[in-house]
C-alpha atoms as a PDB file:
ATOM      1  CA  UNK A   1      89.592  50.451 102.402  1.00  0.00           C
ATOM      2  CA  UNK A   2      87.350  52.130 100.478  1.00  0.00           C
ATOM      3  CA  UNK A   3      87.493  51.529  96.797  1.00  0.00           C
ATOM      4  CA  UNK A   4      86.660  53.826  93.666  1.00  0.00           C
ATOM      5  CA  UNK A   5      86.198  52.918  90.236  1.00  0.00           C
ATOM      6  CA  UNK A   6      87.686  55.781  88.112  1.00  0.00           C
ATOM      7  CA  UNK A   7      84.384  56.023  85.882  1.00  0.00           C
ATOM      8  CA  UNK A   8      82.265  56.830  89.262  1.00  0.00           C
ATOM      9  CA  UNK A   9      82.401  60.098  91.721  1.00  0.00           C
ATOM     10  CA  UNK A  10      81.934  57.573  94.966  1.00  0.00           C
ATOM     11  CA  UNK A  11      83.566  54.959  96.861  1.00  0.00           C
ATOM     12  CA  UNK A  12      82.290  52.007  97.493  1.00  0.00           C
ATOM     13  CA  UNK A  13      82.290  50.878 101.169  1.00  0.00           C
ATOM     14  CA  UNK A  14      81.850  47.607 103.400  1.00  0.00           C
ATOM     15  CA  UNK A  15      79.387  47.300 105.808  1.00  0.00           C
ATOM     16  CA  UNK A  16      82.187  47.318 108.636  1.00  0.00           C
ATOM     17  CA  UNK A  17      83.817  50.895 106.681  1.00  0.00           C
ATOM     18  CA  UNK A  18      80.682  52.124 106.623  1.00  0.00           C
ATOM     19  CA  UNK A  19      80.636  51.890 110.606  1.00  0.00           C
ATOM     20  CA  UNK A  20      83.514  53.035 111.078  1.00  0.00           C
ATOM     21  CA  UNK A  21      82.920  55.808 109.270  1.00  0.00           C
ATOM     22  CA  UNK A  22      79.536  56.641 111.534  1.00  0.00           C
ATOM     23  CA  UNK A  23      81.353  55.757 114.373  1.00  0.00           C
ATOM     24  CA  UNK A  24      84.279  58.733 113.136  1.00  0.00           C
ATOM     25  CA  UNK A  25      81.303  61.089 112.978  1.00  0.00           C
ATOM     26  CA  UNK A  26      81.267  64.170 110.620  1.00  0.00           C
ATOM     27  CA  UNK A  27      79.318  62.283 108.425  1.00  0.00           C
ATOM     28  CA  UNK A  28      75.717  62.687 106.895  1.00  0.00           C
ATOM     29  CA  UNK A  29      73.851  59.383 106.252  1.00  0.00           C
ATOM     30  CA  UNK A  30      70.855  59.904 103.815  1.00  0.00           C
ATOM     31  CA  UNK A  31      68.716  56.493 103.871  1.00  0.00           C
ATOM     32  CA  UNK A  32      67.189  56.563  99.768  1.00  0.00           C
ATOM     33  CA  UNK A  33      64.528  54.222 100.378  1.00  0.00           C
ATOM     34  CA  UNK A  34      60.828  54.787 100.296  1.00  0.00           C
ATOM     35  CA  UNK A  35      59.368  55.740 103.245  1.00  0.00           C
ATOM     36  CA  UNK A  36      57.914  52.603 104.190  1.00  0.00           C
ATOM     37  CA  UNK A  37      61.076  50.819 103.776  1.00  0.00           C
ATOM     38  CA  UNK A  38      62.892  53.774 106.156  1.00  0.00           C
ATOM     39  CA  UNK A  39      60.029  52.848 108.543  1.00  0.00           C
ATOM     40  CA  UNK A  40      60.709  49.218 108.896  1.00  0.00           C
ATOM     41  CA  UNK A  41      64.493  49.525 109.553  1.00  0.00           C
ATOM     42  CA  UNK A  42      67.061  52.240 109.270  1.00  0.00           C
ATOM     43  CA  UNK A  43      70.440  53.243 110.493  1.00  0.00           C
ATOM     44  CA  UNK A  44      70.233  55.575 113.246  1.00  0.00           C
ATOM     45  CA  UNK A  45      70.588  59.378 112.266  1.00  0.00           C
ATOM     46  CA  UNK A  46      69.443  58.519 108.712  1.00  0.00           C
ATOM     47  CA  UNK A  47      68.117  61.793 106.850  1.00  0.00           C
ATOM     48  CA  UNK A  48      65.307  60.420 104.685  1.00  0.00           C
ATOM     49  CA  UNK A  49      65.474  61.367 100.791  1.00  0.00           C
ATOM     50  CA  UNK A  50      64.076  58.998  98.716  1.00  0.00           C
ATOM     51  CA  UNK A  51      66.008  58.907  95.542  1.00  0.00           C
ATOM     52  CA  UNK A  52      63.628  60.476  93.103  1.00  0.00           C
ATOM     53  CA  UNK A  53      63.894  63.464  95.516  1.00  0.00           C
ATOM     54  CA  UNK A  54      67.369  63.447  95.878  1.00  0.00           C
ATOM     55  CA  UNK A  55      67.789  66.516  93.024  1.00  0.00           C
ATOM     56  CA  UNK A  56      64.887  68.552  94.386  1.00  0.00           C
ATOM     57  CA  UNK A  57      66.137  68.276  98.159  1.00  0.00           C
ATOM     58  CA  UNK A  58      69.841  68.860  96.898  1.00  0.00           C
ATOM     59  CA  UNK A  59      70.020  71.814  99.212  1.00  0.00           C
ATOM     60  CA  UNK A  60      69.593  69.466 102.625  1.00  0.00           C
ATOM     61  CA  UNK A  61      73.166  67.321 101.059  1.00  0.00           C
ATOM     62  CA  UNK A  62      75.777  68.317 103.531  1.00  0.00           C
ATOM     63  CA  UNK A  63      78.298  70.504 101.511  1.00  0.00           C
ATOM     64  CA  UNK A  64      81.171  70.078 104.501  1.00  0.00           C
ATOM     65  CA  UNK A  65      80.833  66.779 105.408  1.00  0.00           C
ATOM     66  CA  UNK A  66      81.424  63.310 103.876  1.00  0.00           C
ATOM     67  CA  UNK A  67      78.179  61.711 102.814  1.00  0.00           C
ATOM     68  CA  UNK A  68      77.017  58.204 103.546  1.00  0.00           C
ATOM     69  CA  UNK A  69      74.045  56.966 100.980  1.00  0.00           C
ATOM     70  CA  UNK A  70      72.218  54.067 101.870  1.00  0.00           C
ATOM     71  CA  UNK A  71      68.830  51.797 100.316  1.00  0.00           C
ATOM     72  CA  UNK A  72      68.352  48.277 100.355  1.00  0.00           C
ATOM     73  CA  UNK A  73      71.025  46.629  98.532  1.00  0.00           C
ATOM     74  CA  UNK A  74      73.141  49.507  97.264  1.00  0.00           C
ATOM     75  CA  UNK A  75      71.621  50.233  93.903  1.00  0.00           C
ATOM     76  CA  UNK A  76      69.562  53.322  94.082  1.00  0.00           C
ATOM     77  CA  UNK A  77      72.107  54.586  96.926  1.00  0.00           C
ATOM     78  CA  UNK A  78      74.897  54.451  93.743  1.00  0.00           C
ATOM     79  CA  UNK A  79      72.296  56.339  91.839  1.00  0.00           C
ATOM     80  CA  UNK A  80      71.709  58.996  94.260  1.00  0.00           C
ATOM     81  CA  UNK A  81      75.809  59.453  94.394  1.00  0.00           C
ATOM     82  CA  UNK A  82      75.639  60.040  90.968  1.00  0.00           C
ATOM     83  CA  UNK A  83      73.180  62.517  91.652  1.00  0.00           C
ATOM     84  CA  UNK A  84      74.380  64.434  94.687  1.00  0.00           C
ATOM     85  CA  UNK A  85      78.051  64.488  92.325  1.00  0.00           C
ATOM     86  CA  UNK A  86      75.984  66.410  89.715  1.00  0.00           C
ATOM     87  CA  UNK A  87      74.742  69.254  92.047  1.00  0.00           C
ATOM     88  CA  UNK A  88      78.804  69.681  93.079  1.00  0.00           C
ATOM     89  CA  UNK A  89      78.536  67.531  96.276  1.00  0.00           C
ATOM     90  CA  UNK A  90      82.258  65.598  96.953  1.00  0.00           C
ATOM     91  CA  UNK A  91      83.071  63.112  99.746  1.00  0.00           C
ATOM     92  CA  UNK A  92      80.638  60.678  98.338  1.00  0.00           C
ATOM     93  CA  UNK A  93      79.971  56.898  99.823  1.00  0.00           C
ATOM     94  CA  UNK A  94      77.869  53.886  99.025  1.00  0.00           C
ATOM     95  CA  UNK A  95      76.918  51.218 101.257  1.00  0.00           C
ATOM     96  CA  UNK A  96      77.913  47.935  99.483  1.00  0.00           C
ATOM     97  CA  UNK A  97      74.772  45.781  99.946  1.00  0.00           C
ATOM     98  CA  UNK A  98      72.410  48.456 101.689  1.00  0.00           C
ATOM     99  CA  UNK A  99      70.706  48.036 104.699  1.00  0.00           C
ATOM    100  CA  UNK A 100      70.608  44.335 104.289  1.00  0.00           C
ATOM    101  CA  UNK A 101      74.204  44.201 104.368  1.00  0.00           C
ATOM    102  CA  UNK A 102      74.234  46.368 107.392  1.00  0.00           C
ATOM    103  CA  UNK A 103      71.545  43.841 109.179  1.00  0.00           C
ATOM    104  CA  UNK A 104      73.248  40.902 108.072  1.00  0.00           C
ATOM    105  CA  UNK A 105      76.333  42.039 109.706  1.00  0.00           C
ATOM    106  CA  UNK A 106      74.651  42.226 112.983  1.00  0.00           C
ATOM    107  CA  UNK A 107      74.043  45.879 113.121  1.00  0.00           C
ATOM    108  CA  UNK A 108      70.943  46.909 114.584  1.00  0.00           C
ATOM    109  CA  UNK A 109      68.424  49.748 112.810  1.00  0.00           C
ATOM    110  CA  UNK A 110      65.372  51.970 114.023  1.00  0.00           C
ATOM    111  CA  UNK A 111      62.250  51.032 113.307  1.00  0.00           C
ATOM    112  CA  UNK A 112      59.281  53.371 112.814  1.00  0.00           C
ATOM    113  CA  UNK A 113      60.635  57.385 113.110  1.00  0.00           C
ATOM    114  CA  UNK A 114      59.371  58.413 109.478  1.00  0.00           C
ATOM    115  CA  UNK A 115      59.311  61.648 109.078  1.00  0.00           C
ATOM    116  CA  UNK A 116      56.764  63.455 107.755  1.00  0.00           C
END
């Protein structure tokens, strides 16, 4: 189950909630990496916004649906739900432990596919 501290707009989610979730569908998944990270290994459907683009791209965070962030670990993915909570975005997850969580669990990701 997903869990929320009081002091933070997001949930916090498990690798195997986090599937589910994608798995549910209606759900945007923005990957917050780097590009070069994104390009070695990212969920499938991942919107690439690198974090210190998440305010300036605010407008391509899914107003309607629930929203999945995801990095490497789950740091900068917290960070951008802080962010995406300040431009009035709701029906916010993190990925506890990132993509290396996810690949640890035995899920695969897309390699290459950076957008430009």
């Amino acid at each position: 189950m997903p869990t929320k501290d009081p002091l933070e707009p997001f949930f916090r989610v498990s690798v195997q909630e986090a599937k589910d979730m994608i798995d549910k569908g209606n759900l945007q998944i923005v990957d917050v990496r780097e590009p070069n990270e994104y390009a070695s290994g990212h969920i499938a459907g991942a919107l690439l916004i690198p974090v210190g683009s998440v305010l300036a791209r605010r407008a391509e965070l899914s107003s309607d649906k629930e929203i999945l962030f995801v990095c490497k670990v789950g740091q900068r993915s917290a960070l951008a739900c802080e962010m995406a909570s300040a431009v009035g975005r709701a029906k916010l997850f993190n990925l506890e432990g990132g993509t290396d969580a996810w690949i640890a669990q035995g899920y695969s990701v897309v390699n290459g596919d950076t957008p430009s």
